[in-house]
N, C-alpha and C. Protein backbone atom coordinates (compact mmCIF):
# COMPACT_ATOMS: atom_id res chain seq x y z
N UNK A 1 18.28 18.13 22.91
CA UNK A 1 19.42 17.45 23.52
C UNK A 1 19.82 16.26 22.65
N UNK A 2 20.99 15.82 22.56
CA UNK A 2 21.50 15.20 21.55
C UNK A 2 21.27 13.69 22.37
N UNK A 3 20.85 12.99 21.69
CA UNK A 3 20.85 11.28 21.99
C UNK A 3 22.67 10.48 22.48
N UNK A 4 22.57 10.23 23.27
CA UNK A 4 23.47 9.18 23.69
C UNK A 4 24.04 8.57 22.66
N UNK A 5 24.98 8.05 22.32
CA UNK A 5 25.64 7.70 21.92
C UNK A 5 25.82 6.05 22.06
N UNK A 6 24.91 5.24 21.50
CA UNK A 6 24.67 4.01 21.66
C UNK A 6 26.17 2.87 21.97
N UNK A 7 26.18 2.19 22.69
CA UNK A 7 27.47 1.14 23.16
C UNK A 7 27.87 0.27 22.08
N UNK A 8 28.47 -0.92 22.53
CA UNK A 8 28.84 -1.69 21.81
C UNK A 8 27.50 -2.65 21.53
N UNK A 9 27.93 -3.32 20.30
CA UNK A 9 26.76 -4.24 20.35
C UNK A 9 27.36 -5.73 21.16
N UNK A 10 25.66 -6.51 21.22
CA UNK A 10 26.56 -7.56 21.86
C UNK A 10 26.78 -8.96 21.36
N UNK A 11 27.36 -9.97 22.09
CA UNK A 11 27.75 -11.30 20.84
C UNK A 11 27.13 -11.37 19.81
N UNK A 12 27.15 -11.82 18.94
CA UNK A 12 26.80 -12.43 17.99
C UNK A 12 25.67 -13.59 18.08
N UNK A 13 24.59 -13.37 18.10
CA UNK A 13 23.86 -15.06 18.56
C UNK A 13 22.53 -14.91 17.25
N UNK A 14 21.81 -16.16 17.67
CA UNK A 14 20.57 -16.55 16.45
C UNK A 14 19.62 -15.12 16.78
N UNK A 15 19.03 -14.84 18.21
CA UNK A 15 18.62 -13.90 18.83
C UNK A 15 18.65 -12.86 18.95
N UNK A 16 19.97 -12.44 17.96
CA UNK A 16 20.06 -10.87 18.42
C UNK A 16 19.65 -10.27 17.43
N UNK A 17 19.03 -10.59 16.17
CA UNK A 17 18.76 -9.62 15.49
C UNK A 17 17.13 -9.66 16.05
N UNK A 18 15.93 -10.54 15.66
CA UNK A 18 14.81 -10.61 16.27
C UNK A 18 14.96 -9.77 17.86
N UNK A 19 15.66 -9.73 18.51
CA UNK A 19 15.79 -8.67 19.53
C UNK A 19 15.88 -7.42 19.09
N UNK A 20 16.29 -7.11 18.52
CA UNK A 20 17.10 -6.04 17.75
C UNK A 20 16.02 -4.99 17.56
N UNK A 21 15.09 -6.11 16.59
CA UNK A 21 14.29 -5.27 15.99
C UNK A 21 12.90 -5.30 16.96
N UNK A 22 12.39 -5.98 17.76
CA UNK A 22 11.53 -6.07 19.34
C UNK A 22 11.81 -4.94 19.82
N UNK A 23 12.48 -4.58 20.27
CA UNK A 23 12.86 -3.17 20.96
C UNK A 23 12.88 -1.78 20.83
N UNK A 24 13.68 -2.10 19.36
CA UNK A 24 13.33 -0.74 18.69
C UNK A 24 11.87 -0.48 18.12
N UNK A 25 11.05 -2.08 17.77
CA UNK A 25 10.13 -1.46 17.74
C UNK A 25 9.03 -1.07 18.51
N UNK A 26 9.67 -0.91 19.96
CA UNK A 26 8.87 -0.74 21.11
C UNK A 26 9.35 0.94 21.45
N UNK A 27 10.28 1.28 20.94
CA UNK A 27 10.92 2.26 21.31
C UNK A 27 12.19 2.49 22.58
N UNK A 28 12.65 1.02 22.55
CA UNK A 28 13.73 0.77 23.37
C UNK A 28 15.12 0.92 22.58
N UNK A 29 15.96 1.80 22.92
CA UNK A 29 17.12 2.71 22.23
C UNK A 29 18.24 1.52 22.06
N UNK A 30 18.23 0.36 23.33
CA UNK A 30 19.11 -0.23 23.38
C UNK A 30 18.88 -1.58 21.97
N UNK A 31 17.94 -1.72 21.81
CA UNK A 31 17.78 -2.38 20.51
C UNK A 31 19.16 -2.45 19.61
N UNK A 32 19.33 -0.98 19.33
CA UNK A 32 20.44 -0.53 18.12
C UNK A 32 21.55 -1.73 18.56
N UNK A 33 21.82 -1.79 19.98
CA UNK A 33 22.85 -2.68 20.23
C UNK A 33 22.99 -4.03 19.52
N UNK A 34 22.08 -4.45 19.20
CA UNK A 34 21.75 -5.98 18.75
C UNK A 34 22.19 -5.96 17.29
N UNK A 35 22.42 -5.11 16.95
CA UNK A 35 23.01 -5.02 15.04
C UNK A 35 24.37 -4.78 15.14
N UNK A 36 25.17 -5.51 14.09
CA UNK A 36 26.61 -4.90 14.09
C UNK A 36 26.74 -4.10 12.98
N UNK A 37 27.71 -3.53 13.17
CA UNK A 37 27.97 -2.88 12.82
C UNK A 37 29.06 -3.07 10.75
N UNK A 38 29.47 -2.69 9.77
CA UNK A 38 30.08 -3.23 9.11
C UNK A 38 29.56 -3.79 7.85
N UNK A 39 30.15 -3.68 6.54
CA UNK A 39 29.30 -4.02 5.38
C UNK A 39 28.56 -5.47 5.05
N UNK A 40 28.93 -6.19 5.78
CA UNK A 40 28.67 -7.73 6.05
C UNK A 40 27.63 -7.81 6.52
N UNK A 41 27.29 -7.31 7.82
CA UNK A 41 26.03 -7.30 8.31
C UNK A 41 25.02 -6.54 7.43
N UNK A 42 25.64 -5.37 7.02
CA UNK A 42 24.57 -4.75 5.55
C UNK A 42 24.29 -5.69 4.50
N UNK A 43 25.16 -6.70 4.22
CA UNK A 43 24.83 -6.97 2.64
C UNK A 43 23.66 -8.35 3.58
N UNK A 44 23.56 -8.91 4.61
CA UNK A 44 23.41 -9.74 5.09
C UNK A 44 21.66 -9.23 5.39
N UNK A 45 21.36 -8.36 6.09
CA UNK A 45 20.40 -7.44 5.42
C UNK A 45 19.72 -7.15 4.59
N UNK A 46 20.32 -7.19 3.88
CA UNK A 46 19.63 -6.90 2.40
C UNK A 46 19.51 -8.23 1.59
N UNK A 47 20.33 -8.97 1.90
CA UNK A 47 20.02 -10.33 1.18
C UNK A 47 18.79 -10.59 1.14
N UNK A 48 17.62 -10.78 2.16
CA UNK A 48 16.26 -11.05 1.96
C UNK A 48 15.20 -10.44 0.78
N UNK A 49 15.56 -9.20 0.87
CA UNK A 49 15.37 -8.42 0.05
C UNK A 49 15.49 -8.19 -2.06
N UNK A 50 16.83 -9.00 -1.45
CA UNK A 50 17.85 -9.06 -3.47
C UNK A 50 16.77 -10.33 -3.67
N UNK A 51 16.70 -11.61 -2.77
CA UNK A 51 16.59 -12.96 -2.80
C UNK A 51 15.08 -12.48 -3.14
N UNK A 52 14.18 -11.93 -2.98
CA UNK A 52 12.81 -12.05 -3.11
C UNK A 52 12.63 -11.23 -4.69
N UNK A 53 13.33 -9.92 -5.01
CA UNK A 53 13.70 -9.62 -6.13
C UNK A 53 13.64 -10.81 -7.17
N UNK A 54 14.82 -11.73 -6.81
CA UNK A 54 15.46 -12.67 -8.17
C UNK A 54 14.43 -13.36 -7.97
N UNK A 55 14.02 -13.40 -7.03
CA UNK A 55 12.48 -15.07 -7.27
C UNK A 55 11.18 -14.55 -7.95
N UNK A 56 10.92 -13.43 -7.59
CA UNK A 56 9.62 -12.39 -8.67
C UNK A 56 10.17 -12.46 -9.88
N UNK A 57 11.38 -12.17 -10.24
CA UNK A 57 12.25 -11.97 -11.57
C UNK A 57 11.81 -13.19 -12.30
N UNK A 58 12.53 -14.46 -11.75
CA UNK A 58 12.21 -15.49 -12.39
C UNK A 58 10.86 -15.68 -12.42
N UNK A 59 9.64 -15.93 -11.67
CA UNK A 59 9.09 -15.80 -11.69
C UNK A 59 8.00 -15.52 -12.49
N UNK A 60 8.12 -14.01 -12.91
CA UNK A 60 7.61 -12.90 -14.09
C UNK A 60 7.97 -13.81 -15.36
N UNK A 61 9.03 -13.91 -15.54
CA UNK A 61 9.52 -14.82 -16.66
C UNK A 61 8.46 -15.96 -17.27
N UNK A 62 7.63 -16.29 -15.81
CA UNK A 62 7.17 -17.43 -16.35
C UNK A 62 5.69 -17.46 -16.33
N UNK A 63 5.20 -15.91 -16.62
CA UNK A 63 4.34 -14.97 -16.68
C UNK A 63 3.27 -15.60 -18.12
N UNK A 64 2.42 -15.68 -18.62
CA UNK A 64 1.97 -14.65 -20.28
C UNK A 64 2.45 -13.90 -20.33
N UNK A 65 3.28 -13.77 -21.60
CA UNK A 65 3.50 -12.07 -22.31
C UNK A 65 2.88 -10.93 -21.75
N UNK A 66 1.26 -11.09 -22.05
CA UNK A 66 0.97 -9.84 -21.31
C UNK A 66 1.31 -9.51 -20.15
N UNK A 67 1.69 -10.53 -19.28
CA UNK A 67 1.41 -9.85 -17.87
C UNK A 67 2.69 -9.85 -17.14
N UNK A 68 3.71 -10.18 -18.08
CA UNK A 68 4.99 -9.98 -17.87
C UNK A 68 5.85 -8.64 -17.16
N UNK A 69 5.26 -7.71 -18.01
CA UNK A 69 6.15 -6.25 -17.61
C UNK A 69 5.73 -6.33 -16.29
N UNK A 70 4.11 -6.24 -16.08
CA UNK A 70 3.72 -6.30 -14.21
C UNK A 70 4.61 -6.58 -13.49
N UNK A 71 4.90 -8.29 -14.16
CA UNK A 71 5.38 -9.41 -13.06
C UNK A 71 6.71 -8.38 -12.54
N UNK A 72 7.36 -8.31 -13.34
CA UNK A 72 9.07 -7.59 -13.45
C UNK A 72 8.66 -6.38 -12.52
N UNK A 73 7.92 -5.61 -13.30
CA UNK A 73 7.78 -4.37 -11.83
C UNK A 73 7.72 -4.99 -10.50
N UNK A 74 6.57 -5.70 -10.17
CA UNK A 74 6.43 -5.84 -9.47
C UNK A 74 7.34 -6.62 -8.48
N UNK A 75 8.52 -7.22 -8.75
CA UNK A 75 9.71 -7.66 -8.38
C UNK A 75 10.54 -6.96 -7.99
N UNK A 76 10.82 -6.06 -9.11
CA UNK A 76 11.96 -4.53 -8.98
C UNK A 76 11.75 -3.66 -7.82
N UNK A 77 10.57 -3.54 -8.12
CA UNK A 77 10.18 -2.19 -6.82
C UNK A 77 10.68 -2.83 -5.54
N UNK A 78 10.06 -3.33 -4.48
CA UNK A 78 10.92 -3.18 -3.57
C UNK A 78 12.09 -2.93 -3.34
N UNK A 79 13.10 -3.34 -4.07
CA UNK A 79 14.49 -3.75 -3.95
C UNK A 79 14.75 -1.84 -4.13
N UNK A 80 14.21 -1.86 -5.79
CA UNK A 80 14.44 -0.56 -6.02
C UNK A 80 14.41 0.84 -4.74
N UNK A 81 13.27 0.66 -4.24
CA UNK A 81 13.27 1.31 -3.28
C UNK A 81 13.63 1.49 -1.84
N UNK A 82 14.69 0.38 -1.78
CA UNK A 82 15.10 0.21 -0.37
C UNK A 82 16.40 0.47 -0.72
N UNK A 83 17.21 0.80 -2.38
CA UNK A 83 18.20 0.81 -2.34
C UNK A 83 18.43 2.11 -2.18
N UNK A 84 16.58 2.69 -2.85
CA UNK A 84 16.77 4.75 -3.00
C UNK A 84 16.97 4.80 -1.59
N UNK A 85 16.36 4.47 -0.65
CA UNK A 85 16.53 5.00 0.97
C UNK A 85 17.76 4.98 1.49
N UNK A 86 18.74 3.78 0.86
CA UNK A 86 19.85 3.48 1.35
C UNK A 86 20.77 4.78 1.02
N UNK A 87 20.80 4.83 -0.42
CA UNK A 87 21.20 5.68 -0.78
C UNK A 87 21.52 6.94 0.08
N UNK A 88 20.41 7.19 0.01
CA UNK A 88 19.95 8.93 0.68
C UNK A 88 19.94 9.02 2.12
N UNK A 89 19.92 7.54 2.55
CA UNK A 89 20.57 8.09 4.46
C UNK A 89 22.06 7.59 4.58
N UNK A 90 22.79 7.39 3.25
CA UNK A 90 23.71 7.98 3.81
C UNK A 90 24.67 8.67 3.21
N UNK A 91 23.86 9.54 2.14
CA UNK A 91 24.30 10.64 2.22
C UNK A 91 24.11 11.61 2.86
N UNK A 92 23.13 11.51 3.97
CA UNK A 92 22.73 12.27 4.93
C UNK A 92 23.30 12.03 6.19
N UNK A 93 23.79 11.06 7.01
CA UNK A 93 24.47 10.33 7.28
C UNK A 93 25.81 11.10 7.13
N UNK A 94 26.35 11.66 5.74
CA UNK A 94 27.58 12.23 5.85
C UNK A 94 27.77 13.46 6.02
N UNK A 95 26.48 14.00 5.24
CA UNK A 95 26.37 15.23 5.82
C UNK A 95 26.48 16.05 7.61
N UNK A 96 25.82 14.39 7.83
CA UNK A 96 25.80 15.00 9.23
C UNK A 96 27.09 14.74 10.31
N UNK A 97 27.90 14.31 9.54
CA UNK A 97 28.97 13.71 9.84
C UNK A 97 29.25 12.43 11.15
N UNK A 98 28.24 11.63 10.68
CA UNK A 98 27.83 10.32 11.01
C UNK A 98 28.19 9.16 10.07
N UNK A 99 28.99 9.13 9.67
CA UNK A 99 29.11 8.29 8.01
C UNK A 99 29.64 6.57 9.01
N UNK A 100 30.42 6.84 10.34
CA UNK A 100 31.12 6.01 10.90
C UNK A 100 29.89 5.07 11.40
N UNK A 101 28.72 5.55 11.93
CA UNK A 101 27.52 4.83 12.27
C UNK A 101 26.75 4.15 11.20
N UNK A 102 26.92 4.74 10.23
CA UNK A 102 25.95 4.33 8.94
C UNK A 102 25.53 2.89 8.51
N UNK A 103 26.63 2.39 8.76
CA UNK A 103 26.47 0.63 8.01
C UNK A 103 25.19 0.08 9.45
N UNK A 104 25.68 0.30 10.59
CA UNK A 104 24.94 -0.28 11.92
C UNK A 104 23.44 0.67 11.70
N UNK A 105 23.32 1.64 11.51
CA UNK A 105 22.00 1.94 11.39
C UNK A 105 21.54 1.82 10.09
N UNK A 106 21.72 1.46 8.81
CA UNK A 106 21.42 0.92 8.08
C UNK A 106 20.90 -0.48 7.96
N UNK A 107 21.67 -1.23 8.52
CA UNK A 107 21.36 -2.39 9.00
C UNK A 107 20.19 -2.93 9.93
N UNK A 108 20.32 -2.14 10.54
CA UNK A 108 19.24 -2.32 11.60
C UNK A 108 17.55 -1.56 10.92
N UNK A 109 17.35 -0.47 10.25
CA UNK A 109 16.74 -0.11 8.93
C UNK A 109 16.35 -1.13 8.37
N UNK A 110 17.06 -1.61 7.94
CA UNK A 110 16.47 -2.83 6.87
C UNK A 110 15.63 -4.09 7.54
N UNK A 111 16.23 -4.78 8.59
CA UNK A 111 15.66 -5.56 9.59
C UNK A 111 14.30 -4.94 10.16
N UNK A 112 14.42 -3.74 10.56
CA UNK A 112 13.23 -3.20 11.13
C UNK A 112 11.82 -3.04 10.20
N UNK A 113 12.53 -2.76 8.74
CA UNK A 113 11.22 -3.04 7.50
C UNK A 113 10.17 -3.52 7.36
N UNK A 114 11.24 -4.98 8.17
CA UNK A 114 10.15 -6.23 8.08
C UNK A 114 8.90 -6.24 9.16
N UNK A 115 9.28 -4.98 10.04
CA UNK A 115 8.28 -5.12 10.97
C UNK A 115 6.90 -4.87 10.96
N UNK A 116 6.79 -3.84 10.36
CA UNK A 116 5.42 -3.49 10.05
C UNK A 116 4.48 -4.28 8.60
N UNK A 117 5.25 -4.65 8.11
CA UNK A 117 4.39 -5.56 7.30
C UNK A 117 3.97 -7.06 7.81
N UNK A 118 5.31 -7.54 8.94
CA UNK A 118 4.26 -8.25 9.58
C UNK A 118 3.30 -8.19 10.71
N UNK A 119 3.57 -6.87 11.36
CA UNK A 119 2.22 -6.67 11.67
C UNK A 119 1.06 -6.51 10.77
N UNK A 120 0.99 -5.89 9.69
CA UNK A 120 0.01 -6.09 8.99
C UNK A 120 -0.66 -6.93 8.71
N UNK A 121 0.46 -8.38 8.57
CA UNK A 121 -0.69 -9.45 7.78
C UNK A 121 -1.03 -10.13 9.33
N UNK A 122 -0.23 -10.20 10.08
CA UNK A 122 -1.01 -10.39 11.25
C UNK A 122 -2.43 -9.99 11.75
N UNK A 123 -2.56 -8.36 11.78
CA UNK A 123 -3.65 -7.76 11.74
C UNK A 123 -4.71 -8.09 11.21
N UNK A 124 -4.27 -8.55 9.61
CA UNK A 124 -5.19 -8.99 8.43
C UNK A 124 -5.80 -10.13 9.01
N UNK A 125 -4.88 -11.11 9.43
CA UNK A 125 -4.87 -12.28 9.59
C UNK A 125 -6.15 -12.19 11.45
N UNK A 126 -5.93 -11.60 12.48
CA UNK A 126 -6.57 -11.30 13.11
C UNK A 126 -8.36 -10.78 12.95
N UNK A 127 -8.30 -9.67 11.83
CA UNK A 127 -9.34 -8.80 11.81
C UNK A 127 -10.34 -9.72 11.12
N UNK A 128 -9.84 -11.01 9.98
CA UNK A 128 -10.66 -12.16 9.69
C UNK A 128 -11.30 -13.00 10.12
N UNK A 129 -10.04 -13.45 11.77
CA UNK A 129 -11.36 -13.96 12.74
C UNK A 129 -12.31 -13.86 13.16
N UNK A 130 -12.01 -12.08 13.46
CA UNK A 130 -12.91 -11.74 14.56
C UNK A 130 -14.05 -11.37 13.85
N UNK A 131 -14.00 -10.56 12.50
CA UNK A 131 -14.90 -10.06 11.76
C UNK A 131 -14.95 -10.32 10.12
N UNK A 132 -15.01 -11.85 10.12
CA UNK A 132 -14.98 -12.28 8.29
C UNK A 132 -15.11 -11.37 7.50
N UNK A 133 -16.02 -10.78 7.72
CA UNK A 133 -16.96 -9.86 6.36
C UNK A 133 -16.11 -8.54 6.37
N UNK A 134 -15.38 -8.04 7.46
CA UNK A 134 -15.29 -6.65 7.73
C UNK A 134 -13.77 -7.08 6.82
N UNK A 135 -13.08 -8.05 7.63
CA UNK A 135 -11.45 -8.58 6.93
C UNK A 135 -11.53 -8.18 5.14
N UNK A 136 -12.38 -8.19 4.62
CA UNK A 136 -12.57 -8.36 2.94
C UNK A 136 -12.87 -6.62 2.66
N UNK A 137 -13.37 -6.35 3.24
CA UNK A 137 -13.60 -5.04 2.57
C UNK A 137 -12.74 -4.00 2.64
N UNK A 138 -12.43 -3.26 1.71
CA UNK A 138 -11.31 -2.34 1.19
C UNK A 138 -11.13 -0.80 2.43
N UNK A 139 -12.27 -1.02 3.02
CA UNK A 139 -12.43 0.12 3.89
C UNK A 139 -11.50 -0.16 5.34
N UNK A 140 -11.85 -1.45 5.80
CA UNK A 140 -10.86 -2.11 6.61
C UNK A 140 -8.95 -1.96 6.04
N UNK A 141 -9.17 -2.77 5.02
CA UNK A 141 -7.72 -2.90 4.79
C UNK A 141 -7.00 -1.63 4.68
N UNK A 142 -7.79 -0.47 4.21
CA UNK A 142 -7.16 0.51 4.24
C UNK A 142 -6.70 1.01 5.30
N UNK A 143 -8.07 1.04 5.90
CA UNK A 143 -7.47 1.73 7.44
C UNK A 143 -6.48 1.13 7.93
N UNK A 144 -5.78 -0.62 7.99
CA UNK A 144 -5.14 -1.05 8.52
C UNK A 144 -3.68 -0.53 7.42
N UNK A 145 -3.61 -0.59 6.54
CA UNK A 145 -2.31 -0.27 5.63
C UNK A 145 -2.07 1.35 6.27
N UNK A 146 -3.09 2.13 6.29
CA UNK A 146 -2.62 3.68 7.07
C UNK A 146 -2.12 3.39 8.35
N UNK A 147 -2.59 2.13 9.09
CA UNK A 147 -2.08 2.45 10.68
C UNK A 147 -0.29 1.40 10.07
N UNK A 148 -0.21 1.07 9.43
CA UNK A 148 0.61 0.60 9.66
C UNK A 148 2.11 1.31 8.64
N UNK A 149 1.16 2.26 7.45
CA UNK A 149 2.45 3.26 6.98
C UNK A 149 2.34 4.26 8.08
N UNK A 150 1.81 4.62 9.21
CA UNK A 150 2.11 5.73 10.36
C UNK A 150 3.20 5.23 10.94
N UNK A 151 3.18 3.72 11.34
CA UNK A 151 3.83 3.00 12.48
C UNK A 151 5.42 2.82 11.49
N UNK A 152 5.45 3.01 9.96
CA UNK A 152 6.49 2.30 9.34
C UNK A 152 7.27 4.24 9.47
N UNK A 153 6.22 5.41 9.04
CA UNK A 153 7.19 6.21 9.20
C UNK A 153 8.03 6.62 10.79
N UNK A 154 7.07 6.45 12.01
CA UNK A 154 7.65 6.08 13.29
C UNK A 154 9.23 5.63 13.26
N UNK A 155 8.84 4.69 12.75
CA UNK A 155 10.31 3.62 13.23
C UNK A 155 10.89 3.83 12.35
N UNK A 156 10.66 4.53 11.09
CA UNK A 156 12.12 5.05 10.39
C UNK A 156 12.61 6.23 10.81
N UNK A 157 11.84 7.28 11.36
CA UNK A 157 12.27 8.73 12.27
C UNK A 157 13.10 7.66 13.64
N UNK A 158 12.11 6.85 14.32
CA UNK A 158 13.38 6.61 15.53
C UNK A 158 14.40 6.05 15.42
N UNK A 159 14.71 4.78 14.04
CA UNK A 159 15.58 3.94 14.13
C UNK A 159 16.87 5.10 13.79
N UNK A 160 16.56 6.09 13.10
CA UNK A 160 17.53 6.89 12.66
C UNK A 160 18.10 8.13 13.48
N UNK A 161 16.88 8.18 14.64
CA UNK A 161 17.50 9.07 15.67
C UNK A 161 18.28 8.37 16.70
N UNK A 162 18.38 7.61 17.10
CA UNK A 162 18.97 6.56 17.56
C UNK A 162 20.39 5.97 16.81
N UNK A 163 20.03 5.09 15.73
CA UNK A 163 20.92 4.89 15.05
C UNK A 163 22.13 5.91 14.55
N UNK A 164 22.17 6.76 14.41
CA UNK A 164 22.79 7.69 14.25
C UNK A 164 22.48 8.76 14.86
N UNK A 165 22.67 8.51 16.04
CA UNK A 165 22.64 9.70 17.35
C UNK A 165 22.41 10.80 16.38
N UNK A 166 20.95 11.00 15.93
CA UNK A 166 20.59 12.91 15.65
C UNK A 166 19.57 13.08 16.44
N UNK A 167 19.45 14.33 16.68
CA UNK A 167 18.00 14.82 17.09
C UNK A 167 16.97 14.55 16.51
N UNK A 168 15.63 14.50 17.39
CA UNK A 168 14.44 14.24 17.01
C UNK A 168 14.43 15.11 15.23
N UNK A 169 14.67 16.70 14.94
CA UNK A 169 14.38 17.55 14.31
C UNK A 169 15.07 16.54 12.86
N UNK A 170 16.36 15.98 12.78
CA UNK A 170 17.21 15.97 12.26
C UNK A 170 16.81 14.51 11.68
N UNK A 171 16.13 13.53 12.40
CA UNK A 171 15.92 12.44 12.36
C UNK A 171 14.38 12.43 10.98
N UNK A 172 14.08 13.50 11.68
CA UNK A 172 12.42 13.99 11.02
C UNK A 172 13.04 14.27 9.70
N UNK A 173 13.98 14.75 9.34
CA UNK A 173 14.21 15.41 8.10
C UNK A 173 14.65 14.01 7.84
N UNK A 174 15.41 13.18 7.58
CA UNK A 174 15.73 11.91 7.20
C UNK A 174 15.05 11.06 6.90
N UNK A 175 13.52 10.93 7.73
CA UNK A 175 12.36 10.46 7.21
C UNK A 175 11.61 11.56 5.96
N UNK A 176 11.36 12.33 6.08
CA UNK A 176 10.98 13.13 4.87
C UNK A 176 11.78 13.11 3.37
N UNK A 177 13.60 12.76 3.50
CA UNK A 177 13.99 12.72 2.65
C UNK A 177 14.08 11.60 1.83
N UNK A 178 13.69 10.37 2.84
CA UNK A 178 13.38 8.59 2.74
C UNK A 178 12.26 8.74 2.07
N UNK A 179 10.89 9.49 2.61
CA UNK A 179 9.63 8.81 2.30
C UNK A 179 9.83 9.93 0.44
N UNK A 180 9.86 10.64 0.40
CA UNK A 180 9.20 11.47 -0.81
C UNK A 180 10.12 10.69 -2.17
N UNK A 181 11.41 10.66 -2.13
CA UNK A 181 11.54 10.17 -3.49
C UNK A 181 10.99 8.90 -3.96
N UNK A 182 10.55 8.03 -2.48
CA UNK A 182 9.73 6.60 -2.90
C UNK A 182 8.66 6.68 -3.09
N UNK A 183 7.79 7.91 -2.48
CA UNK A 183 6.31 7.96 -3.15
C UNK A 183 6.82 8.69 -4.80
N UNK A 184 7.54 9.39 -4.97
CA UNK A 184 7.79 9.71 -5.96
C UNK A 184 8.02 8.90 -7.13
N UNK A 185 8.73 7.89 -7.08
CA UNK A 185 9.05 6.85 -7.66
C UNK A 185 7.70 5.94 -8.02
N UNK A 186 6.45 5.59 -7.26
CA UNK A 186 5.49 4.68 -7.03
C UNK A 186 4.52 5.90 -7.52
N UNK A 187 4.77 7.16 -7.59
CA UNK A 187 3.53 7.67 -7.92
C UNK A 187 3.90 7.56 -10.01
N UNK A 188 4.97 7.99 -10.10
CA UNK A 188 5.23 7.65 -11.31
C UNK A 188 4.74 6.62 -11.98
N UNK A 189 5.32 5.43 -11.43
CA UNK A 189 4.80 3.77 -11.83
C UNK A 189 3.67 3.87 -12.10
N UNK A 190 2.53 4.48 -11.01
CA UNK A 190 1.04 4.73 -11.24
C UNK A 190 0.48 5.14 -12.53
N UNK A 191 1.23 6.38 -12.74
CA UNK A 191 1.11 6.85 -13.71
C UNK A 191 1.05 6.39 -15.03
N UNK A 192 2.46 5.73 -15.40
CA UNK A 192 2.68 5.33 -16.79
C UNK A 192 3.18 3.73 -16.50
N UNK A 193 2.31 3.30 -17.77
CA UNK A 193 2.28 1.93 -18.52
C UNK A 193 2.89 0.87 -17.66
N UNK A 194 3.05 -0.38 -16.74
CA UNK A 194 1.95 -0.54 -16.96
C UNK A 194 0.87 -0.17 -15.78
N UNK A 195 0.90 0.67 -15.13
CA UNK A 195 -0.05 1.61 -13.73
C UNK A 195 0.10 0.91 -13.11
N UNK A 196 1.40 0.70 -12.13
CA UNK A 196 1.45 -0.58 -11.12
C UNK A 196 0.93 0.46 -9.89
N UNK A 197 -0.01 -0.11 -9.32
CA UNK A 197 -0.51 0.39 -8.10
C UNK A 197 0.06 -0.48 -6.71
N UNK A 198 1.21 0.53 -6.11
CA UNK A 198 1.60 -0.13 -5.12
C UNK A 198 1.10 -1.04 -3.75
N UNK A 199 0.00 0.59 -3.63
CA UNK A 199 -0.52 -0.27 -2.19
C UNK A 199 -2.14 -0.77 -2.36
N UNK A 200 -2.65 -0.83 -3.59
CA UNK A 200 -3.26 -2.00 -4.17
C UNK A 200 -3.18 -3.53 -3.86
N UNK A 201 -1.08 -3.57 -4.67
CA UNK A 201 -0.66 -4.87 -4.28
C UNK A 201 -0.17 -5.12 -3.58
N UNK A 202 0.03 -4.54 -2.53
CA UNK A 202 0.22 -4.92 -1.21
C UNK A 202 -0.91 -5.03 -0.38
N UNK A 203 -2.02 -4.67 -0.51
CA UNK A 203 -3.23 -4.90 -0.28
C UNK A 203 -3.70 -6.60 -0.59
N UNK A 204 -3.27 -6.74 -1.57
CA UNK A 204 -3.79 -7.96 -2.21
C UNK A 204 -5.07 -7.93 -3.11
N UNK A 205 -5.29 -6.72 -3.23
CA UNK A 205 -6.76 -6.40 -4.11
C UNK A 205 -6.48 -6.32 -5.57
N UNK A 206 -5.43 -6.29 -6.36
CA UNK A 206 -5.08 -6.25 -7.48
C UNK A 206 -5.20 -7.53 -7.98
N UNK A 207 -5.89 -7.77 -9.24
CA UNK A 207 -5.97 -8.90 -9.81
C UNK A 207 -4.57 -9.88 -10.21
């Protein structure tokens, strides 16, 4: 059965995006409401994103030589990869002839990003109290980085079944077409020169 067709969003306030993204990531549909819709609110979005880019950039710059190229990867990638997703939902998005929803569920996408990584360091930040010794070891953090790429592919299948009224089936394929060219991309990096290991450094275990 096809999803509802989400309403208008509502005023404009400090609140509505932190709502926005509360809801949806509870699995409350009406969330979507809290994002507007429109390229403004997209580029507005993504600003956090460009802004953390240019500050690694500079940054790297002010690196050693050697450890320069890292620094720069390690700047690029995110951005890089939030622009491949962008990309590709909405060309999917047009395919499905949803292109009119796109900017509002895009938007709301990007905001929602931020969610699971701060649950993570929260978690991190939690699992240290309770258990110093356990917080440090790689066996922990892992398990917590898996519960929390489960919870990140979640909320990119719902924000997009929702966001662009598709079916569960349709939504699933949108996450599959999101997640593979970015592991694709990061498995590469792995690969060749200089072996940036993603969820290493997001781990914080990389020197």
């Amino acid at each position: 059965m096809t999803p509802r067709r989400p309403g208008p969003f509502p005023p404009t306030g400090n609140m509505a995006i932190p709502l926005g993204v509360w809801l949806l990531g509870r699995g409350r549909s009406e969330g979507i409401n809290c994002f507007a819709p429109g390229a403004g609110a997209l580029f507005a979005a993504l600003a956090p994103t460009v802004a953390l880019a240019v500050i690694g950039v500079w940054m790297a710059f002010m690196l050693p030589p050697a450890e320069r190229i890292m620094g720069l990867v390690r700047a690029v990638v995110p951005l890089v990869c939030t622009l491949l997703q962008l990309m590709v939902s909405e060309l999917y998005a047009g395919a499905l002839s949803r292109k009119g929803l796109w900017t509002r569920y895009a938007t709301a996408s990007l905001w929602c990003g931020w969610l699971p990584l701060a649950m993570l360091i929260m978690a991190q930040g939690v699992l240290h109290l309770v258990l110093p010794g356990a917080a440090a070891s790689s066996q922990a953090l892992g398990g917590l980085a898996f519960g929390a790429q489960l919870y990140t592919l979640w909320l990119t299948w719902y924000v997009t079944k929702v966001g662009l009224v598709t079916t569960g089936w349709q939504a699933f394929v949108m996450t599959v077409l999101q997640t593979l060219p970015v592991g694709g991309l990061l498995w590469v990096l792995w690969l060749l020169p200089p072996h940036y290991n993603a969820v290493v450094d997001l781990l914080g275990l990389s020197s």
